[in-house]
N, C-alpha and C. Protein backbone atom coordinates (compact mmCIF):
# COMPACT_ATOMS: atom_id res chain seq x y z
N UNK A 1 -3.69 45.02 57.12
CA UNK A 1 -3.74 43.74 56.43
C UNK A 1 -2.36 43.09 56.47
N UNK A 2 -2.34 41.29 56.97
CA UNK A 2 -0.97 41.09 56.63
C UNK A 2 -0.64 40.31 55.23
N UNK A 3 0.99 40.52 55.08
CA UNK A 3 1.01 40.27 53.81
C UNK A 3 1.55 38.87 53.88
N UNK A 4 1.92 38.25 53.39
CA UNK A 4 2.80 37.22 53.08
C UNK A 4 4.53 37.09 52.68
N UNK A 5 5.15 35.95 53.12
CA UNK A 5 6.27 35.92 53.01
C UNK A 5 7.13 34.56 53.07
N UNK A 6 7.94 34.51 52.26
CA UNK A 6 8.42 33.19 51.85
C UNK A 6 10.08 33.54 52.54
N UNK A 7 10.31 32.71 53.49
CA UNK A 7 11.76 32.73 54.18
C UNK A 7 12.52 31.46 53.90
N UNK A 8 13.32 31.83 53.27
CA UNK A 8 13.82 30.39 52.41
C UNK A 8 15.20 29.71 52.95
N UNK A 9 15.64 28.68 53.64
CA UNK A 9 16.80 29.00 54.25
C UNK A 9 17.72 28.19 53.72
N UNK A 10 18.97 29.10 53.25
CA UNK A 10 20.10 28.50 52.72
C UNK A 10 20.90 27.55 53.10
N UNK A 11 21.30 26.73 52.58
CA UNK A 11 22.72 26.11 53.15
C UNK A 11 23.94 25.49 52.02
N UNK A 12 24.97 25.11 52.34
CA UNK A 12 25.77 24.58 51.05
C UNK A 12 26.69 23.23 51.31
N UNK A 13 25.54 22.44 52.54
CA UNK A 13 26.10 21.83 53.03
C UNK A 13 24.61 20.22 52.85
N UNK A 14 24.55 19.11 53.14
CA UNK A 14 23.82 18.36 53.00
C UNK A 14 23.55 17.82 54.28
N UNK A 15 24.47 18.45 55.43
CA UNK A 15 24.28 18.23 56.82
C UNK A 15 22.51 18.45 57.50
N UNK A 16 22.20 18.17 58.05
CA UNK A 16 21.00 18.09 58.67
C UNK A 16 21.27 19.10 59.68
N UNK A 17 20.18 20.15 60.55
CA UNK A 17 20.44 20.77 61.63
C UNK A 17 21.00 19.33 62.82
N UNK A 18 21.65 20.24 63.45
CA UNK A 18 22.23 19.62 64.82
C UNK A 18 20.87 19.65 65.77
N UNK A 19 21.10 19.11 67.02
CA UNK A 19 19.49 18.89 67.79
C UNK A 19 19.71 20.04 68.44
N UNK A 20 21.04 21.11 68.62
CA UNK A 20 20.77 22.31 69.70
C UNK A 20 19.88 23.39 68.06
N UNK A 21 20.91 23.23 67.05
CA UNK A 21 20.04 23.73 65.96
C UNK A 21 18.17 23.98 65.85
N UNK A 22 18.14 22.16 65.66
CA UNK A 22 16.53 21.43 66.08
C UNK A 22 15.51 22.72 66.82
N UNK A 23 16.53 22.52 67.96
CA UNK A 23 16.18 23.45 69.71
C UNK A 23 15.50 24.60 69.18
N UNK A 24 16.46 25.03 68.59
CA UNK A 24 16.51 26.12 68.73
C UNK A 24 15.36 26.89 67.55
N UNK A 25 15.26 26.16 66.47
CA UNK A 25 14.31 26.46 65.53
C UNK A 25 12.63 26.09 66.17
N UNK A 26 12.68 25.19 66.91
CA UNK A 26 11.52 24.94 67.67
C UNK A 26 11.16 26.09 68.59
N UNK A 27 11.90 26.81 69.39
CA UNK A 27 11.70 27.46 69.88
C UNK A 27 10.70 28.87 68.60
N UNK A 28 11.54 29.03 67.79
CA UNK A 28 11.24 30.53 66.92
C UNK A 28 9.71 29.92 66.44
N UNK A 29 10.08 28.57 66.48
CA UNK A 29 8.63 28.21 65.85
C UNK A 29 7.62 28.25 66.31
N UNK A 30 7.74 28.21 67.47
CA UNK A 30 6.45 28.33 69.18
C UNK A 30 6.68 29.87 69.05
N UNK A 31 7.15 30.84 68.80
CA UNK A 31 7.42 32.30 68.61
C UNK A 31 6.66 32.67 67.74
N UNK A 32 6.41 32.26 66.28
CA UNK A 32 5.94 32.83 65.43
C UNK A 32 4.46 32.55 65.27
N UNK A 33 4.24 31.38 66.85
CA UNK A 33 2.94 30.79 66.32
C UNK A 33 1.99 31.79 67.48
N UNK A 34 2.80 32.06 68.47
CA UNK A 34 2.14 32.62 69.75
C UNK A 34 1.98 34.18 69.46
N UNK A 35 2.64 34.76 68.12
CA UNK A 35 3.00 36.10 67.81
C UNK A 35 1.91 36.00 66.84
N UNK A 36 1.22 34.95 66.00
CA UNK A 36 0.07 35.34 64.99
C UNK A 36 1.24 35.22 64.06
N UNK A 37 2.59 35.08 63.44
CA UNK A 37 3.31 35.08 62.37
C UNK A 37 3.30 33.95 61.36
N UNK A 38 2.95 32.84 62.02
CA UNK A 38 2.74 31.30 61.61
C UNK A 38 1.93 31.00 60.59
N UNK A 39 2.66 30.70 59.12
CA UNK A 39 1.61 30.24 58.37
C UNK A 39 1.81 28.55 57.98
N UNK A 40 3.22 28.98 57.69
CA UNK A 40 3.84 26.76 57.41
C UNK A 40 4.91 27.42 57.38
N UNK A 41 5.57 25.72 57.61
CA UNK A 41 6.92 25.77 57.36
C UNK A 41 7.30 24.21 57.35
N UNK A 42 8.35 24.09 56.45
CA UNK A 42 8.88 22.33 56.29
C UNK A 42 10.45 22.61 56.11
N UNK A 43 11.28 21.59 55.72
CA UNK A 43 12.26 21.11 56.13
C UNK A 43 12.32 20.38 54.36
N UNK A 44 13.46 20.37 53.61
CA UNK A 44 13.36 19.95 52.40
C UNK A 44 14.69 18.83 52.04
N UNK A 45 14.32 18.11 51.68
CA UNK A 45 15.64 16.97 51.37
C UNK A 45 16.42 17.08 50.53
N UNK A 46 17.62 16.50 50.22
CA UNK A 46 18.63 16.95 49.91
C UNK A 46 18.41 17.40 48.05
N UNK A 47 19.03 17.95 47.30
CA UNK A 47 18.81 18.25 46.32
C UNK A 47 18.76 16.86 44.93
N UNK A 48 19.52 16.21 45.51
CA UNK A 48 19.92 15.09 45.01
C UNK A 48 18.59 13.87 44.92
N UNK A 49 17.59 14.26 45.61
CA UNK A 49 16.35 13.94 45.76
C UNK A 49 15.07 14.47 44.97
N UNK A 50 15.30 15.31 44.08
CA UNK A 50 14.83 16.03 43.42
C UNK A 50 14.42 16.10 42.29
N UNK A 51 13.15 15.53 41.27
CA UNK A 51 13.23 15.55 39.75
C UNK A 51 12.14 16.93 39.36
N UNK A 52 12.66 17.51 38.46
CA UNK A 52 12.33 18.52 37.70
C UNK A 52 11.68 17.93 36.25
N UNK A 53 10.23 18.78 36.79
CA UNK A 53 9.52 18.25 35.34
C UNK A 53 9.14 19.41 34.39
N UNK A 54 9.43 18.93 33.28
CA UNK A 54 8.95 19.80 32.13
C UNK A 54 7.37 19.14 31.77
N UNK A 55 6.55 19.83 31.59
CA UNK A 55 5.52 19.71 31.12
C UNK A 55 4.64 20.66 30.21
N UNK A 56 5.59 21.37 29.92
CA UNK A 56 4.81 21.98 28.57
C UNK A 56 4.46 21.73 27.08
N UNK A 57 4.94 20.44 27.16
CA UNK A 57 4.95 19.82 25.57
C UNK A 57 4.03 18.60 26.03
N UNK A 58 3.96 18.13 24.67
CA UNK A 58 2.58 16.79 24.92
C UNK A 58 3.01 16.19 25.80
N UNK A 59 4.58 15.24 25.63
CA UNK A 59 5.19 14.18 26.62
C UNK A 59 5.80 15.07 27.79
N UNK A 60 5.41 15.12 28.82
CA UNK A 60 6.17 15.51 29.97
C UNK A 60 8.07 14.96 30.02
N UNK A 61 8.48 15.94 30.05
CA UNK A 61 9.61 14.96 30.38
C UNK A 61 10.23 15.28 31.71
N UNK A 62 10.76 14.34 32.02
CA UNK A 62 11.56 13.87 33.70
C UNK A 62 12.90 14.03 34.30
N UNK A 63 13.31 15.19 35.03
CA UNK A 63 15.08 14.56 35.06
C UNK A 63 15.39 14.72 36.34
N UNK A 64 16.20 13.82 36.60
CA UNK A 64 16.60 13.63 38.23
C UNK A 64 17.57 14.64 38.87
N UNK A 65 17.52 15.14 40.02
CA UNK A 65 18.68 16.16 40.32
C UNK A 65 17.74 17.65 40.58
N UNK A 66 18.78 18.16 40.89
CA UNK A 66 18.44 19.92 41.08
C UNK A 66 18.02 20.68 39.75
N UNK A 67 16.99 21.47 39.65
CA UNK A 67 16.58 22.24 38.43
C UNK A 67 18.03 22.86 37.91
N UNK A 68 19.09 23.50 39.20
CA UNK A 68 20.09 23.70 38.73
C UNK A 68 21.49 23.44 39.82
N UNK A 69 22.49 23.14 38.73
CA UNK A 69 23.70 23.21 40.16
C UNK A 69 24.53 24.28 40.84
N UNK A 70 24.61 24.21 42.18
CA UNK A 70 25.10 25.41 42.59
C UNK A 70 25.42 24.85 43.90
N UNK A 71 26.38 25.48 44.62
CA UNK A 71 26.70 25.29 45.74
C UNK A 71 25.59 25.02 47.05
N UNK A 72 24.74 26.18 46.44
CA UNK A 72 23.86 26.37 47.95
C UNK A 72 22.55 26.20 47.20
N UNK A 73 21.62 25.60 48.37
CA UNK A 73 20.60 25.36 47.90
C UNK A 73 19.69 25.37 48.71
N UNK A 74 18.37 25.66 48.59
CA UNK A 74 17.07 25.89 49.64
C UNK A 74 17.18 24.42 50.55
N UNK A 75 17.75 24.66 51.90
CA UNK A 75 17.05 23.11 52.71
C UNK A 75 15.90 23.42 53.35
N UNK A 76 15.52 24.37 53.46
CA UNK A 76 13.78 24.63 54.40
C UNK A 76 13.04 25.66 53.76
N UNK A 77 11.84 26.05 54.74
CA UNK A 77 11.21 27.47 54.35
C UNK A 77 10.59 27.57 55.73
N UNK A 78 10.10 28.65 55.70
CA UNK A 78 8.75 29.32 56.51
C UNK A 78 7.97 30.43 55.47
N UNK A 79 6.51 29.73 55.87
CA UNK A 79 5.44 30.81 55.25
C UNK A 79 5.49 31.96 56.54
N UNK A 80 5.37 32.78 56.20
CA UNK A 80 5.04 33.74 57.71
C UNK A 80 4.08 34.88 57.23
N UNK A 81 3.80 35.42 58.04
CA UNK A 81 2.70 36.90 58.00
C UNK A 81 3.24 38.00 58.78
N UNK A 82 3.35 38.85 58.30
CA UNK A 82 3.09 40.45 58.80
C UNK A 82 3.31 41.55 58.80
N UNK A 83 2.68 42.68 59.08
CA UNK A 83 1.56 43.67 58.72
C UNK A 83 2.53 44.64 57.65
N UNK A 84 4.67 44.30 57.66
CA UNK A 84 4.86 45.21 56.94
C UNK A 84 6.04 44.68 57.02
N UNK A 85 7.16 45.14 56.00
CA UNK A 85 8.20 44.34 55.20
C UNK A 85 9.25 44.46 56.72
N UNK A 86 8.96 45.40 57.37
CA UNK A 86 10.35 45.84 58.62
C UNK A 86 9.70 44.29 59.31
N UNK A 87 8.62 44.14 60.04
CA UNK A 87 8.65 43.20 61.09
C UNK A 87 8.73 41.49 60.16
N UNK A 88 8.86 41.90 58.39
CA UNK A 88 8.84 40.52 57.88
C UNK A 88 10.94 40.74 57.93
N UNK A 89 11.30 41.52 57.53
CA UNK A 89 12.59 41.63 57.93
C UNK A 89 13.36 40.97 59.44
N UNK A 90 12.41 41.33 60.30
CA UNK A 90 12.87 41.12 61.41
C UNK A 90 12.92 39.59 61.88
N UNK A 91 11.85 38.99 61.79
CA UNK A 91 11.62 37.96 61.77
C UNK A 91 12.49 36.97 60.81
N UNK A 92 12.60 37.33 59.80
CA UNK A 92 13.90 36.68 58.66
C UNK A 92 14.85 36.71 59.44
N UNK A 93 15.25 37.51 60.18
CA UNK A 93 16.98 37.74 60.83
C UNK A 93 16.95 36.87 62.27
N UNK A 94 15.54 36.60 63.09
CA UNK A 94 15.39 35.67 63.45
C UNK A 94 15.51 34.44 63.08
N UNK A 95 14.72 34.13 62.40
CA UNK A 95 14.84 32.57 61.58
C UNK A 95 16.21 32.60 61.31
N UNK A 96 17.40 32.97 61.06
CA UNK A 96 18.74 33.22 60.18
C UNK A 96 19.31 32.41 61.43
N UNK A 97 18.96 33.09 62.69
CA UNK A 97 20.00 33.27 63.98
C UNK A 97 19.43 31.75 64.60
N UNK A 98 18.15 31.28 64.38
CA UNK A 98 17.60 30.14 65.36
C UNK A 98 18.17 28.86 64.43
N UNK A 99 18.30 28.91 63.13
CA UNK A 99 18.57 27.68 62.43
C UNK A 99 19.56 27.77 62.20
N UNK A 100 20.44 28.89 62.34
CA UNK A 100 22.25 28.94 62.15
C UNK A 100 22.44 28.86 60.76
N UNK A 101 21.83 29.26 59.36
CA UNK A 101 21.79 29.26 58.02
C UNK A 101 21.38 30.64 57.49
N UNK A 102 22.15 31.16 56.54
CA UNK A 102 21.36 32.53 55.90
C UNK A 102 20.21 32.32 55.12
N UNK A 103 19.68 33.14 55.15
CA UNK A 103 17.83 33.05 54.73
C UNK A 103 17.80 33.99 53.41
N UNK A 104 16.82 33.76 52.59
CA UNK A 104 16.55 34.89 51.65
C UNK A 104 15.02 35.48 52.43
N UNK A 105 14.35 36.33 51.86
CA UNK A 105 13.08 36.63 52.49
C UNK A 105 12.55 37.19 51.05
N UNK A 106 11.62 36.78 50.92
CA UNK A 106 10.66 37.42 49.11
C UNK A 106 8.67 37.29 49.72
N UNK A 107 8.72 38.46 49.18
CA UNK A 107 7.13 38.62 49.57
C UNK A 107 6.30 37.73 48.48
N UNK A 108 5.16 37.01 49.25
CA UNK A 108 4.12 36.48 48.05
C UNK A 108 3.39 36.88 47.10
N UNK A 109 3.08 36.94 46.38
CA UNK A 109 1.92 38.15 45.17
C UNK A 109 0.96 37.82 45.60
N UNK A 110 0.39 38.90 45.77
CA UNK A 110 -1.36 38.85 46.03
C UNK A 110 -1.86 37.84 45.05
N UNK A 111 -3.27 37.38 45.34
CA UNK A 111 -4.22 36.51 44.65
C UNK A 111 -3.87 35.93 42.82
């Protein structure tokens, strides 16, 4: 059975990939799709773009900005699949090397 996996990729910069960057993530991406690894993946805008909502009280409330501040912050992801944490490892250290950014890697919870 495969499992799930959230590859989250860092950066601490607001720069956009470069187009050999681009390249090069396109490539892993035609990789993960021809390998069965492919579940999604997007590209996320700058943090500064960002409102965080509270909604646990009657009035929702609204605030603009990052949930929190910090240097580095998620600019992408990939969903990916498979069959065991070494080849979801492996694949993380891929994604790391094709987008030129360090990655976190965290498994999904079942149902």
């Amino acid at each position: 059975m495969m499992a799930q996996y959230l590859i989250s990729v860092l950066t601490d910069t607001t720069d956009t990939a470069t187009a050999d960057e681009m390249a090069a993530i396109d490539v892993f991406n035609e990789q993960l799709l021809a390998d069965g690894h492919w579940v999604f993946a997007g590209g996320l805008a700058s943090p500064s773009t960002a409102t965080v909502i509270d909604g646990r009280e009657e009035d929702a409330v609204f605030t603009d900005g990052p949930y929190v501040e910090t240097k580095e912050y998620v600019a992408g992801f990939w969903i990916i699949q498979a069959p065991h944490l070494d080849v979801a490892l492996r694949l993380a250290t891929l994604g790391s090397k094709h987008c030129n950014r360090r990655v976190e890697l965290r498994p999904l919870l079942d149902g």
